[in-house]
PDB file of N, CA and C in Angstrom:
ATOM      1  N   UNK A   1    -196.876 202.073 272.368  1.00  0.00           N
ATOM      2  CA  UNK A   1    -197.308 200.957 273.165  1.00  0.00           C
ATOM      3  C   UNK A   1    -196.136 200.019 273.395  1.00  0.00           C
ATOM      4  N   UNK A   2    -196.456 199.342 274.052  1.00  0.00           N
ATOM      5  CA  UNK A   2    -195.187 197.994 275.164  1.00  0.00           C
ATOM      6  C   UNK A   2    -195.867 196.757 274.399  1.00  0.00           C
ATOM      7  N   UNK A   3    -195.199 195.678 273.399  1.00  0.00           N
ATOM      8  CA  UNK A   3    -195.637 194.330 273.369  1.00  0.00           C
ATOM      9  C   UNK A   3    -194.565 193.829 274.270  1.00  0.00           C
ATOM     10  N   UNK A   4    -194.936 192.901 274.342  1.00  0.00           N
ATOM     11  CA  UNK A   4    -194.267 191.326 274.363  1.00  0.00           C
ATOM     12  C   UNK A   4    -193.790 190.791 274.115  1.00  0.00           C
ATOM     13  N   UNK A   5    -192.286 190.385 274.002  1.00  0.00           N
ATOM     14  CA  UNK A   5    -192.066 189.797 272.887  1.00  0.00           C
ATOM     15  C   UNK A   5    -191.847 187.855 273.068  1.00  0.00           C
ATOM     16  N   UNK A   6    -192.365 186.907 272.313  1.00  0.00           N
ATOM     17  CA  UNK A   6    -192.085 186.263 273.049  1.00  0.00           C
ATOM     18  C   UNK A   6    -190.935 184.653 272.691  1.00  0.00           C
ATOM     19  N   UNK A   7    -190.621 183.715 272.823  1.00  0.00           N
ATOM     20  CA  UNK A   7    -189.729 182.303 272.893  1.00  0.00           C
ATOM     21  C   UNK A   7    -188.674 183.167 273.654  1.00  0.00           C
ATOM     22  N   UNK A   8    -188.797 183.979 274.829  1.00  0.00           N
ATOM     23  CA  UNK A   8    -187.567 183.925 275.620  1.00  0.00           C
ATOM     24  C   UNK A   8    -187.817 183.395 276.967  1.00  0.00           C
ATOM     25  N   UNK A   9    -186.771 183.101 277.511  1.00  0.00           N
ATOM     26  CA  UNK A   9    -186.200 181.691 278.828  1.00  0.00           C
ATOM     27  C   UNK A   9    -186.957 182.410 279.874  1.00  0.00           C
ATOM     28  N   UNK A  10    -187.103 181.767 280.610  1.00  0.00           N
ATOM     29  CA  UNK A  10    -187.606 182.079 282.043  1.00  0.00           C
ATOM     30  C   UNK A  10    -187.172 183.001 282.495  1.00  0.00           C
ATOM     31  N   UNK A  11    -187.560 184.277 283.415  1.00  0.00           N
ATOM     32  CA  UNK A  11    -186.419 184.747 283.832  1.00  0.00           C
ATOM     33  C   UNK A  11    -186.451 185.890 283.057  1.00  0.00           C
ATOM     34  N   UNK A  12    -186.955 186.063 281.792  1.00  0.00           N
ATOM     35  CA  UNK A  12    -186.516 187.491 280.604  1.00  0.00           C
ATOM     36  C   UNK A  12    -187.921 187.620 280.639  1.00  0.00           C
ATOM     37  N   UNK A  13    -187.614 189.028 280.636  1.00  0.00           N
ATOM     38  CA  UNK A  13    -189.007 189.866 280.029  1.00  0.00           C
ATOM     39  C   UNK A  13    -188.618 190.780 279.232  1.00  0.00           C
ATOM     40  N   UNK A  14    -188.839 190.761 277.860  1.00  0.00           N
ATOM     41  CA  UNK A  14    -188.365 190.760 276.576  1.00  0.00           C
ATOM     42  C   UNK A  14    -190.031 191.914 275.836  1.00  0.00           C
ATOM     43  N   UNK A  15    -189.297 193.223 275.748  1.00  0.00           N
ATOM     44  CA  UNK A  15    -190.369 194.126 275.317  1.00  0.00           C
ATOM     45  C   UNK A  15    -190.169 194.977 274.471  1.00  0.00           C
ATOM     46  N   UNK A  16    -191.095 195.057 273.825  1.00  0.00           N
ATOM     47  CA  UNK A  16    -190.622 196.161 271.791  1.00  0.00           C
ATOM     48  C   UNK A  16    -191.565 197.659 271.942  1.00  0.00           C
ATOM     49  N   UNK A  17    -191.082 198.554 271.912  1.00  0.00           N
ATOM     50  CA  UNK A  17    -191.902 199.632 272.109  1.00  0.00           C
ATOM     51  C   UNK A  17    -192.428 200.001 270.472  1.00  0.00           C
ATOM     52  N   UNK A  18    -193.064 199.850 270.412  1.00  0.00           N
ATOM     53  CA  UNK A  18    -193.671 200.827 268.867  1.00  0.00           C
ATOM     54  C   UNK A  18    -195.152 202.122 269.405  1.00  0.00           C
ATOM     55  N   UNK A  19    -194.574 202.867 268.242  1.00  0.00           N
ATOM     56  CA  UNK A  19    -195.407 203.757 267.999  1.00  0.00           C
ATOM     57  C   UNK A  19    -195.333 205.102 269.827  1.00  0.00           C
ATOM     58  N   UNK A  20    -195.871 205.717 270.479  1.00  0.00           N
ATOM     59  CA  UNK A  20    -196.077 205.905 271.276  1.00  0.00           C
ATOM     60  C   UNK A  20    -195.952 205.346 272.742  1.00  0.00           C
ATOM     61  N   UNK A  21    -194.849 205.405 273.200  1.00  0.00           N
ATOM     62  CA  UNK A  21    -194.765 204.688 274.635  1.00  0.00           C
ATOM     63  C   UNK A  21    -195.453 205.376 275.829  1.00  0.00           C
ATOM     64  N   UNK A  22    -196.492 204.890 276.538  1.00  0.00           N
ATOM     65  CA  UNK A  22    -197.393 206.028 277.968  1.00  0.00           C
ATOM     66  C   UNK A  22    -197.136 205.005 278.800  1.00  0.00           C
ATOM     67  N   UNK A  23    -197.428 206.064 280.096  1.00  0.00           N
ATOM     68  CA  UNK A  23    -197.225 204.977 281.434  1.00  0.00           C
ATOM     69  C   UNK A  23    -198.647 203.695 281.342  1.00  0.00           C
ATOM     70  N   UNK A  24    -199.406 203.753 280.738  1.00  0.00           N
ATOM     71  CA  UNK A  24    -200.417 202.965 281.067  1.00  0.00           C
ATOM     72  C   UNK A  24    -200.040 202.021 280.145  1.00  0.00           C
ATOM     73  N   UNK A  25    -198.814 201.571 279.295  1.00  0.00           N
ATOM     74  CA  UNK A  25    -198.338 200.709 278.832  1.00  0.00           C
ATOM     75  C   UNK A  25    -197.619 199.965 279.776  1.00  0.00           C
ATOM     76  N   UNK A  26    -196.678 200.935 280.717  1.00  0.00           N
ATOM     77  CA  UNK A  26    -195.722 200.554 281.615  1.00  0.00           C
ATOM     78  C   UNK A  26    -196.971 199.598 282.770  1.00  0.00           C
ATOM     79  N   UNK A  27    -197.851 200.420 282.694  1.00  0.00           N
ATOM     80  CA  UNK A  27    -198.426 199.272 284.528  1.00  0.00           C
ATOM     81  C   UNK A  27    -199.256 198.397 283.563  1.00  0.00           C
ATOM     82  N   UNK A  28    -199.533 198.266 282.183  1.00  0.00           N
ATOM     83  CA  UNK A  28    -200.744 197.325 281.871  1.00  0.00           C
ATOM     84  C   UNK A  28    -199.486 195.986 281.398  1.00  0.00           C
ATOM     85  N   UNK A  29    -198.703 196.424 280.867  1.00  0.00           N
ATOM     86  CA  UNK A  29    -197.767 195.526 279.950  1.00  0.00           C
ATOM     87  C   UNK A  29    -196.724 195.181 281.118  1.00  0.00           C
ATOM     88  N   UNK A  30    -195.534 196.148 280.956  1.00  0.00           N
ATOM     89  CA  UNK A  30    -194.410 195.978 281.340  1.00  0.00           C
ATOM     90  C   UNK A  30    -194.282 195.442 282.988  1.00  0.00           C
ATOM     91  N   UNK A  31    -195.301 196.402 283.967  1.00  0.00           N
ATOM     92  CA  UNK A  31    -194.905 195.574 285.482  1.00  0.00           C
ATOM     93  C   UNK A  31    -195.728 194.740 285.940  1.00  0.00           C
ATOM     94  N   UNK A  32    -196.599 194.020 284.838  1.00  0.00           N
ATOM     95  CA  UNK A  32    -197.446 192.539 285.666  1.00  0.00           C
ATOM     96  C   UNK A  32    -195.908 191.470 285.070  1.00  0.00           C
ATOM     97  N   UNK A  33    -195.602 191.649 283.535  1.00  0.00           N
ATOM     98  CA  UNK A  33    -194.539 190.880 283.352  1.00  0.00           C
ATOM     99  C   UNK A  33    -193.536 190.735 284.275  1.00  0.00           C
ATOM    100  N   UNK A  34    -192.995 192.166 284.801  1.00  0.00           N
ATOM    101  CA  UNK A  34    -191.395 191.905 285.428  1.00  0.00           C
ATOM    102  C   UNK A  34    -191.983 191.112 286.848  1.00  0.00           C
ATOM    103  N   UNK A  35    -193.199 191.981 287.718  1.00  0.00           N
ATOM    104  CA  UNK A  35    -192.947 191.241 288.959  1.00  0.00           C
ATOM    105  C   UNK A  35    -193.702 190.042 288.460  1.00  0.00           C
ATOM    106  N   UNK A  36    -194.237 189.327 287.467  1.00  0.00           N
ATOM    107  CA  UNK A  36    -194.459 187.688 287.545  1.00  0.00           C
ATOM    108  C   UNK A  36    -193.192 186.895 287.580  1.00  0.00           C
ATOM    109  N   UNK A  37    -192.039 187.446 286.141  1.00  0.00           N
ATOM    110  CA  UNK A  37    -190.713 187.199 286.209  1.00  0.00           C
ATOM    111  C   UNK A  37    -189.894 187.164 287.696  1.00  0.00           C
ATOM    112  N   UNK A  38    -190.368 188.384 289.051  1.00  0.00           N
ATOM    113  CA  UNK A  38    -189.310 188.016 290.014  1.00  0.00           C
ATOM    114  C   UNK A  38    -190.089 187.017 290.931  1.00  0.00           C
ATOM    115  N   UNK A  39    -191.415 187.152 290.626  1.00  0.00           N
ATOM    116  CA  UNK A  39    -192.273 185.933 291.671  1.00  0.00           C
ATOM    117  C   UNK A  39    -191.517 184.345 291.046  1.00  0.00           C
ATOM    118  N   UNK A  40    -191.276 184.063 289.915  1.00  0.00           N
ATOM    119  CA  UNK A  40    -190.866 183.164 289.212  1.00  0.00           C
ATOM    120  C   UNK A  40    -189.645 182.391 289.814  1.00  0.00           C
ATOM    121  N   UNK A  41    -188.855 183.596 289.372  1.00  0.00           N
ATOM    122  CA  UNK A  41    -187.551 183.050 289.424  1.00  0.00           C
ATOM    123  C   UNK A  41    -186.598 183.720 290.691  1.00  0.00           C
ATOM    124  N   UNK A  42    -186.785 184.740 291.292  1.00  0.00           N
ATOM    125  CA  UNK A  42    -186.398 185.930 292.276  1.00  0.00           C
ATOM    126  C   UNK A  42    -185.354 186.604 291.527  1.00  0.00           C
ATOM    127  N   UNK A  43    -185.000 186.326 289.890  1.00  0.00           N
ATOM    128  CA  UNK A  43    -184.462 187.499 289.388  1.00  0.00           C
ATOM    129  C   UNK A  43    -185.625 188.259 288.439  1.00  0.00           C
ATOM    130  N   UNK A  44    -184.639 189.154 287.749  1.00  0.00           N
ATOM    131  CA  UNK A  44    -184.934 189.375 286.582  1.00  0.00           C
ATOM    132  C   UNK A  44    -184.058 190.306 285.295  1.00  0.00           C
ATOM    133  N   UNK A  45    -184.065 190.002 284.274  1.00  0.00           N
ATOM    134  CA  UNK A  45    -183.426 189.921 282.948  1.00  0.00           C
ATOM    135  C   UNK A  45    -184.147 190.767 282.148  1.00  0.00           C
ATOM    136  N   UNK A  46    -183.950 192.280 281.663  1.00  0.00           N
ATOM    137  CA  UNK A  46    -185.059 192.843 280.822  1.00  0.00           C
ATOM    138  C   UNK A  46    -183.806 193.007 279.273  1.00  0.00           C
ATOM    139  N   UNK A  47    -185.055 192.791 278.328  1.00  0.00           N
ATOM    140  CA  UNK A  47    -184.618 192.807 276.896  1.00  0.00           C
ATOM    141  C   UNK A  47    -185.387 194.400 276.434  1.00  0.00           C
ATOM    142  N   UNK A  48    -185.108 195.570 276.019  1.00  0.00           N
ATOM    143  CA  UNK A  48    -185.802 196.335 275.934  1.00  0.00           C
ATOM    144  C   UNK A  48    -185.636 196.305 274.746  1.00  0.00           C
ATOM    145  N   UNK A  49    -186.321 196.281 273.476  1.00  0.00           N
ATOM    146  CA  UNK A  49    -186.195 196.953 271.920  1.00  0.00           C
ATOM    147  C   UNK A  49    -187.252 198.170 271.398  1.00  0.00           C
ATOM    148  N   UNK A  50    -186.674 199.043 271.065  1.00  0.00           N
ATOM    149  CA  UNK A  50    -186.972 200.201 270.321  1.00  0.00           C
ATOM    150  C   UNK A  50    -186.373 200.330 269.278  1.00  0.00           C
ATOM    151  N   UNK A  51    -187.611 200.075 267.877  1.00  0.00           N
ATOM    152  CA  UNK A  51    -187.016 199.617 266.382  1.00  0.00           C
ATOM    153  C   UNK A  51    -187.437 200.985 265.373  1.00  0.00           C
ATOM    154  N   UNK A  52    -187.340 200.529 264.839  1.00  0.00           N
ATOM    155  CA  UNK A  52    -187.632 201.488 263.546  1.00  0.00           C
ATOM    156  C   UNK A  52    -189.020 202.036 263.828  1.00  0.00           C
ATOM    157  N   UNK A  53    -190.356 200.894 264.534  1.00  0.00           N
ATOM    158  CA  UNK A  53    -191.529 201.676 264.468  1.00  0.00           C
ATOM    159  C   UNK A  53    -192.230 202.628 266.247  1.00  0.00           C
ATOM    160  N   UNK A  54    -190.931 202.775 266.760  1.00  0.00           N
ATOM    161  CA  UNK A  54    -191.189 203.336 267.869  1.00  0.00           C
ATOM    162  C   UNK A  54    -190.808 204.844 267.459  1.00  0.00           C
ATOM    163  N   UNK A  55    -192.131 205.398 267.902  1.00  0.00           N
ATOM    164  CA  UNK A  55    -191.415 206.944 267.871  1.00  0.00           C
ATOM    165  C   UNK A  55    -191.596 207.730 268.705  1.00  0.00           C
ATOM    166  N   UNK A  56    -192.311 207.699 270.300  1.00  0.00           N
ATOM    167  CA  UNK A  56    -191.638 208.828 271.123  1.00  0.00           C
ATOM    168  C   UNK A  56    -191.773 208.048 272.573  1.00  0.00           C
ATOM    169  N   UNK A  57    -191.602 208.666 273.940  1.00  0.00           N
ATOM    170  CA  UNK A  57    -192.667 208.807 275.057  1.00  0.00           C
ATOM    171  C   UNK A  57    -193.426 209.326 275.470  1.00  0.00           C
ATOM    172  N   UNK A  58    -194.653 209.418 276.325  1.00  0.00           N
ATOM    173  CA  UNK A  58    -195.170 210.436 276.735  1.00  0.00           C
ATOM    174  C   UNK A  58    -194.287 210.763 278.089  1.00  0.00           C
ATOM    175  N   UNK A  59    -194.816 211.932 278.851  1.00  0.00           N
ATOM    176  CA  UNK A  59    -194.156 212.259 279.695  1.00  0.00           C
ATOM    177  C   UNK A  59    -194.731 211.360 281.040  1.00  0.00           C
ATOM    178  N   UNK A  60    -195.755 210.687 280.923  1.00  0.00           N
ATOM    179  CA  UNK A  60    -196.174 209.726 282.171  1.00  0.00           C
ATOM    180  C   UNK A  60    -195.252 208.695 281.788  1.00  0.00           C
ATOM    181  N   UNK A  61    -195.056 208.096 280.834  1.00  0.00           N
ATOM    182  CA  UNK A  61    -194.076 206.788 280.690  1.00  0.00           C
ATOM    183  C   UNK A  61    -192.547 207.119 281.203  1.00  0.00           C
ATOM    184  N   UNK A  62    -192.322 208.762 280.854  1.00  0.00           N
ATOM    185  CA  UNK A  62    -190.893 208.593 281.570  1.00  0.00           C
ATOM    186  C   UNK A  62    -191.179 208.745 282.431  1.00  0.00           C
ATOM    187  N   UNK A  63    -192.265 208.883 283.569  1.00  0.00           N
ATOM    188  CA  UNK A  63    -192.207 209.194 285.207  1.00  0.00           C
ATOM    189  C   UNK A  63    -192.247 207.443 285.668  1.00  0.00           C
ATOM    190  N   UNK A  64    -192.931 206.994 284.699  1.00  0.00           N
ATOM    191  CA  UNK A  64    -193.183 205.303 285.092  1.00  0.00           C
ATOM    192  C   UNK A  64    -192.136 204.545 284.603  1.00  0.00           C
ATOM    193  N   UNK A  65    -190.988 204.708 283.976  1.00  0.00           N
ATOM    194  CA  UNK A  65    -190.150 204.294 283.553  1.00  0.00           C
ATOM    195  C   UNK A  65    -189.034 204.412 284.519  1.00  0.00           C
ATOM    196  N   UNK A  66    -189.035 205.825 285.070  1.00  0.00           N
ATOM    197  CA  UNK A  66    -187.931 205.933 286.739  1.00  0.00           C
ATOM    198  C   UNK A  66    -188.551 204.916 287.980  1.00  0.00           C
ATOM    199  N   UNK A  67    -189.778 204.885 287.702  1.00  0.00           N
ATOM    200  CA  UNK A  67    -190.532 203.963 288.982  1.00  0.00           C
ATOM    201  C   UNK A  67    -190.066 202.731 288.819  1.00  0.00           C
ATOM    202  N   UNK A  68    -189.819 202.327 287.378  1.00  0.00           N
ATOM    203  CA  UNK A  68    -189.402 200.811 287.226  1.00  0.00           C
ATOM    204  C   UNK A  68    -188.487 200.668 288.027  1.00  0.00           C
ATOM    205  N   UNK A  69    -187.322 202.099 288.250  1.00  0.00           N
ATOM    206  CA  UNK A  69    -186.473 201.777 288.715  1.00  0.00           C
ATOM    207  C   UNK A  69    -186.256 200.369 290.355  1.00  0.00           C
ATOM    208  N   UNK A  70    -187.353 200.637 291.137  1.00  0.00           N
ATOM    209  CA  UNK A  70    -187.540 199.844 291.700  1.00  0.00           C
ATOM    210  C   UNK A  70    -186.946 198.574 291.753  1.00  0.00           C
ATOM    211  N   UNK A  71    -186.847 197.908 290.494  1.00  0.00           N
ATOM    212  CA  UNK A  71    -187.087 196.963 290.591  1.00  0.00           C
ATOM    213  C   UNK A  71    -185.143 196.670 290.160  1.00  0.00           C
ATOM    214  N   UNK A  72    -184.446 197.163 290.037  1.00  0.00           N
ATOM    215  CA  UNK A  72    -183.057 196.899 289.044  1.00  0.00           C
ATOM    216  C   UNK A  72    -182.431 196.512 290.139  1.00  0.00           C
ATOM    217  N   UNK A  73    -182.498 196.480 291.744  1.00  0.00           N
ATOM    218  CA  UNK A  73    -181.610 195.738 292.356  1.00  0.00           C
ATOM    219  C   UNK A  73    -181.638 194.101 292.316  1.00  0.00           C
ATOM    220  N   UNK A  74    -183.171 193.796 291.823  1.00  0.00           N
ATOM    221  CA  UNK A  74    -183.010 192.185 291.271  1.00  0.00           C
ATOM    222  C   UNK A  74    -182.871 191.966 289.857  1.00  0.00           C
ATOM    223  N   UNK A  75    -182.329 192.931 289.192  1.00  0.00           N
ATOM    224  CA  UNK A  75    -182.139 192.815 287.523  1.00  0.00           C
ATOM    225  C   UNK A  75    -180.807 192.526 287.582  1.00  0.00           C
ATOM    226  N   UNK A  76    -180.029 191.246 287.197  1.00  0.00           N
ATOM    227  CA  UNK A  76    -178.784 190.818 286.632  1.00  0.00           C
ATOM    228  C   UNK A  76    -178.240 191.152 285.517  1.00  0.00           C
ATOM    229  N   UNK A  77    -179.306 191.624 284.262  1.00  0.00           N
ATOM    230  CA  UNK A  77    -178.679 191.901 283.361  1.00  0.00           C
ATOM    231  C   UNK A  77    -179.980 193.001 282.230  1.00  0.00           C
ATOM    232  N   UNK A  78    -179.735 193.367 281.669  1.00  0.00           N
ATOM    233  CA  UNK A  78    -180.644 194.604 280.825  1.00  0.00           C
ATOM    234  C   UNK A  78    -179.746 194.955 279.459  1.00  0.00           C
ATOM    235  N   UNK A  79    -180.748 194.363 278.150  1.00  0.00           N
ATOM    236  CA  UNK A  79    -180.172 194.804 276.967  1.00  0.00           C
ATOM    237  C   UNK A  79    -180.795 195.925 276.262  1.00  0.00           C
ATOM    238  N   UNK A  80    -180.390 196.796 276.089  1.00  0.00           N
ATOM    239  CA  UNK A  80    -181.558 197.701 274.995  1.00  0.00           C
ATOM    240  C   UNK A  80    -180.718 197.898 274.068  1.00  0.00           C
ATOM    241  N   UNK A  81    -181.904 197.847 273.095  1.00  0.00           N
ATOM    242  CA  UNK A  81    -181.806 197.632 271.512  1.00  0.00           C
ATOM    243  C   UNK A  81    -182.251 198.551 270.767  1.00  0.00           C
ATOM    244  N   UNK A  82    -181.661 199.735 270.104  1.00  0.00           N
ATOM    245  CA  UNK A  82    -182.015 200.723 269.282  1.00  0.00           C
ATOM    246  C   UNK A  82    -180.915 201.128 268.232  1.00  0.00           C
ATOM    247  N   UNK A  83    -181.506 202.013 267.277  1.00  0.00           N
ATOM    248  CA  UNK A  83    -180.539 202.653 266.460  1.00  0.00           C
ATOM    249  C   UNK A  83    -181.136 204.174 266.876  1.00  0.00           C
ATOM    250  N   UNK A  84    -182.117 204.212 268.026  1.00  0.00           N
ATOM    251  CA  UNK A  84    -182.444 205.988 267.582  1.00  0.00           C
ATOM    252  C   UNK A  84    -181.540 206.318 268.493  1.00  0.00           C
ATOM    253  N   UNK A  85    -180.862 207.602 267.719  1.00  0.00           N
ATOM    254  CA  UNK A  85    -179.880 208.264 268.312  1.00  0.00           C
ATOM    255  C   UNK A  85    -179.905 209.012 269.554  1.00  0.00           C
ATOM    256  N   UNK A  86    -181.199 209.493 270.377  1.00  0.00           N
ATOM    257  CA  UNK A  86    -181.333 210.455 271.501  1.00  0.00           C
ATOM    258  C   UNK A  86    -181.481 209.250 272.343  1.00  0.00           C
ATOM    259  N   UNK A  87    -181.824 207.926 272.608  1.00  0.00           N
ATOM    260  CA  UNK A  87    -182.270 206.972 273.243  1.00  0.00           C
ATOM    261  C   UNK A  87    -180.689 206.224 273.547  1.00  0.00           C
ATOM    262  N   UNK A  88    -179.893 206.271 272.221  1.00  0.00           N
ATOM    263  CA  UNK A  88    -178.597 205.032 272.414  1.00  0.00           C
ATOM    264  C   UNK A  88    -177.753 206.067 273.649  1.00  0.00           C
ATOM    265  N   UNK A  89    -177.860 207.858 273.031  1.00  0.00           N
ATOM    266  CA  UNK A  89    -176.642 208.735 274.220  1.00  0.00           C
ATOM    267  C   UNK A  89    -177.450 208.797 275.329  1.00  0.00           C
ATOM    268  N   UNK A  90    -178.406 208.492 275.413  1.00  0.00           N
ATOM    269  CA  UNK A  90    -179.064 208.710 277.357  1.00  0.00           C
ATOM    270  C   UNK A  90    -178.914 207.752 277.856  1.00  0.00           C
ATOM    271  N   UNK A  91    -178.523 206.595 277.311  1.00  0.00           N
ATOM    272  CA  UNK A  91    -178.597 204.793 277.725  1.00  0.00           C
ATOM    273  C   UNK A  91    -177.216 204.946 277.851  1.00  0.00           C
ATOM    274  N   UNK A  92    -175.943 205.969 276.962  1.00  0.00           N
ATOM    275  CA  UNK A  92    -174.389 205.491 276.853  1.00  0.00           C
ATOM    276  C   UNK A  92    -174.189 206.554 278.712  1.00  0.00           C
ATOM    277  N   UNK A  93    -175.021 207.270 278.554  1.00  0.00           N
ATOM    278  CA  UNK A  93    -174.630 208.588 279.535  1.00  0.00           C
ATOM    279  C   UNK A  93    -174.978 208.081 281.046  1.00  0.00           C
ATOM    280  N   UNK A  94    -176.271 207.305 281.528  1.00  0.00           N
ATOM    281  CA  UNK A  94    -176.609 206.992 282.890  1.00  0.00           C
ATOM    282  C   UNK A  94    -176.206 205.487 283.024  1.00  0.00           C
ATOM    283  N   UNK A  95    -175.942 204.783 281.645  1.00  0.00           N
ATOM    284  CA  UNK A  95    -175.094 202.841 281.753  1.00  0.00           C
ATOM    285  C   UNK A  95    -174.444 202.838 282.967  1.00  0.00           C
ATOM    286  N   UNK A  96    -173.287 203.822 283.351  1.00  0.00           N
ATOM    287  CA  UNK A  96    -172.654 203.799 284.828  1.00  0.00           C
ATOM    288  C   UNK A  96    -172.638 203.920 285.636  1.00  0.00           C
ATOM    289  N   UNK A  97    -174.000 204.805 285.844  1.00  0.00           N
ATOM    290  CA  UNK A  97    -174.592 204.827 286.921  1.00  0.00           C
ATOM    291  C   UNK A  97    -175.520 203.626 287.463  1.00  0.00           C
ATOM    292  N   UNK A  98    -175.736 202.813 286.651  1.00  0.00           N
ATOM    293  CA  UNK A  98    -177.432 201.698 286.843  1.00  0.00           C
ATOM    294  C   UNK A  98    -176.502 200.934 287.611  1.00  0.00           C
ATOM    295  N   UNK A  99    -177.459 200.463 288.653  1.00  0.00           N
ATOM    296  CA  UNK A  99    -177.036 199.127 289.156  1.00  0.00           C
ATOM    297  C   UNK A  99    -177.303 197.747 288.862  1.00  0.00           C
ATOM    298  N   UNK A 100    -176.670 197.757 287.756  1.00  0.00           N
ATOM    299  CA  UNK A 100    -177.251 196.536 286.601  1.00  0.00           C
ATOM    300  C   UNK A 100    -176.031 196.564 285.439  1.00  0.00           C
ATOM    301  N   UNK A 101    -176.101 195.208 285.189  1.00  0.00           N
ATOM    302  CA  UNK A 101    -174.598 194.762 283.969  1.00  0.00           C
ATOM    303  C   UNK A 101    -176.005 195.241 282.682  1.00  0.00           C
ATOM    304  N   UNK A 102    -175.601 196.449 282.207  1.00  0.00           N
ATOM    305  CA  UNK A 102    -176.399 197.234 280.991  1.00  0.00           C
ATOM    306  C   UNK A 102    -175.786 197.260 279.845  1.00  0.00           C
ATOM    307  N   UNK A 103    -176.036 196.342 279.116  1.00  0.00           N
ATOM    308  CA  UNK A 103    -175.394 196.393 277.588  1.00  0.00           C
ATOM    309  C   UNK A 103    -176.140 197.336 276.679  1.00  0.00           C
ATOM    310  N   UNK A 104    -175.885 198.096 275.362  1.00  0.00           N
ATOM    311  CA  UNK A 104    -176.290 198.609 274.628  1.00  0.00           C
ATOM    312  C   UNK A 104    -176.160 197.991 273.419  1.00  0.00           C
ATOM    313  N   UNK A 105    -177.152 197.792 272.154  1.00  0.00           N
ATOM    314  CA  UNK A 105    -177.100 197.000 270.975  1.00  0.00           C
ATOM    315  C   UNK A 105    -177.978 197.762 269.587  1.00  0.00           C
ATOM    316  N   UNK A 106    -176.915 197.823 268.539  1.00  0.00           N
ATOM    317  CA  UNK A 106    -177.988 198.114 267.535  1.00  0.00           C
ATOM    318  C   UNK A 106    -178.663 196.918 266.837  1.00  0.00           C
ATOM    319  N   UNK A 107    -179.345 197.616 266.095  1.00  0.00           N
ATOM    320  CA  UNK A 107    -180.493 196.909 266.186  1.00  0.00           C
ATOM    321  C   UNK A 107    -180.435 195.821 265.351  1.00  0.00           C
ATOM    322  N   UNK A 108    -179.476 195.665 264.793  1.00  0.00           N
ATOM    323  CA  UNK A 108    -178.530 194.696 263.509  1.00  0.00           C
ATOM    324  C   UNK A 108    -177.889 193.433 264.644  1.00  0.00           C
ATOM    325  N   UNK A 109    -178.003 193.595 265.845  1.00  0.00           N
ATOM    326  CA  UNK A 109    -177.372 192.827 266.433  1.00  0.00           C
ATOM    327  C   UNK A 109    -178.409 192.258 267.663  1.00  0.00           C
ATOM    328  N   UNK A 110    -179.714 192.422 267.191  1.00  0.00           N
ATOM    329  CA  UNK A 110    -181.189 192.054 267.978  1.00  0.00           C
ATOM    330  C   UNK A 110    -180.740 190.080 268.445  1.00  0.00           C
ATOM    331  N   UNK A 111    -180.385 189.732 267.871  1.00  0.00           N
ATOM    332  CA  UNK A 111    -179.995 187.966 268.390  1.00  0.00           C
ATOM    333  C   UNK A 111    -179.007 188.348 268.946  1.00  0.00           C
ATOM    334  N   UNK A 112    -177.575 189.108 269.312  1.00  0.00           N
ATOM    335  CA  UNK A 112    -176.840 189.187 270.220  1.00  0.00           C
ATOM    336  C   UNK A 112    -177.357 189.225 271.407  1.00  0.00           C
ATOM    337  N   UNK A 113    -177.890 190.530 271.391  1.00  0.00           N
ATOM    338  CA  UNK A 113    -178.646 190.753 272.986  1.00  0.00           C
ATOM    339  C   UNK A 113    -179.515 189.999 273.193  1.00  0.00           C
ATOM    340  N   UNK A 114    -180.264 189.022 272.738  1.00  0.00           N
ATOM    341  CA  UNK A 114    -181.159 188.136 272.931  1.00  0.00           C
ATOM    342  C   UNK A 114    -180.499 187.382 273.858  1.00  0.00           C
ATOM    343  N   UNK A 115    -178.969 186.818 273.311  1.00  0.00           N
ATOM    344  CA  UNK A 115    -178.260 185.515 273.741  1.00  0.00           C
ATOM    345  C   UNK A 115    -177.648 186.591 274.992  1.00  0.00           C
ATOM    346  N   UNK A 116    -177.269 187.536 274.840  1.00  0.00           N
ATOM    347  CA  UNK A 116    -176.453 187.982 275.949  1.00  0.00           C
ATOM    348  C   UNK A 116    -177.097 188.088 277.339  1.00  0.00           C
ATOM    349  N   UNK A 117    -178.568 188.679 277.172  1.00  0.00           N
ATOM    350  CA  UNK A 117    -179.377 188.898 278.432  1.00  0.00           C
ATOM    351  C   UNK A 117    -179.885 188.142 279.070  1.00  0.00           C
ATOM    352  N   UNK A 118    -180.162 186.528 278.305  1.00  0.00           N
ATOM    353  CA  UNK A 118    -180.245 185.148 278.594  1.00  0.00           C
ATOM    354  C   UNK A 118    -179.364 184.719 279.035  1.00  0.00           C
ATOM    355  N   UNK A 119    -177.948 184.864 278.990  1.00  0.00           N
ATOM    356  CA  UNK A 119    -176.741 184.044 279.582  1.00  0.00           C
ATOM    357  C   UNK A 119    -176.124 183.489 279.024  1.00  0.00           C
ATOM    358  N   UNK A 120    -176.462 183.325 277.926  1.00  0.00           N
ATOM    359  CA  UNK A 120    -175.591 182.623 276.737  1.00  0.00           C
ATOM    360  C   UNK A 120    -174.235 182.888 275.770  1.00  0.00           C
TER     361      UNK A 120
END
């Protein structure tokens, strides 16, 4: 599932995957947040964390997870936050391709990317 996470700035939509990630997380959770965030502000800032209690996707979440794509020509900045190892090399492998300033963070450094994806 997709929470919420929340005391971040306007502008961030800040989300922790645990346990099972499905697309019906992605349209119930993740895209009322982002497009309220671009109705808001006309950007948007995603904080992604995947911690210790996230453990897979389904295969609808990765089809809804490319759909997000949509939305990254108004994304300024995108942090994801993991230590799992198949998640950090697919994030190090397509980073150059995104059209988005994409930082990568372990998970020891969860207040870095906080401050970084905020602007700070």
């Amino acid at each position: 599932m997709l929470e919420l996470m929340e005391g971040m700035p306007s502008g961030v939509v800040a989300v922790r995957a645990v346990g099972k990630v499905t697309a019906d997380d992605y349209h119930a959770v993740l895209d009322p947040a982002v497009e309220a965030s671009i109705r808001q502000t006309g950007t948007l800032r995603i904080l992604y964390v995947l911690g210790p209690d996230f453990e897979s996707y389904s295969l609808g979440a990765m089809v809804a997870d490319t759909a997000e794509s949509r939305h990254l020509g108004r994304c300024e900045r995108m942090a994801v936050v993991t230590d799992v190892g198949w998640i950090r090399d697919a994030v190090g492998l397509f980073r150059q391709a995104m059209p988005v300033r994409l930082n990568l963070y372990p998970m020891a450094d969860l207040e870095k990317a906080k401050a970084w994806v905020a602007g700070s």
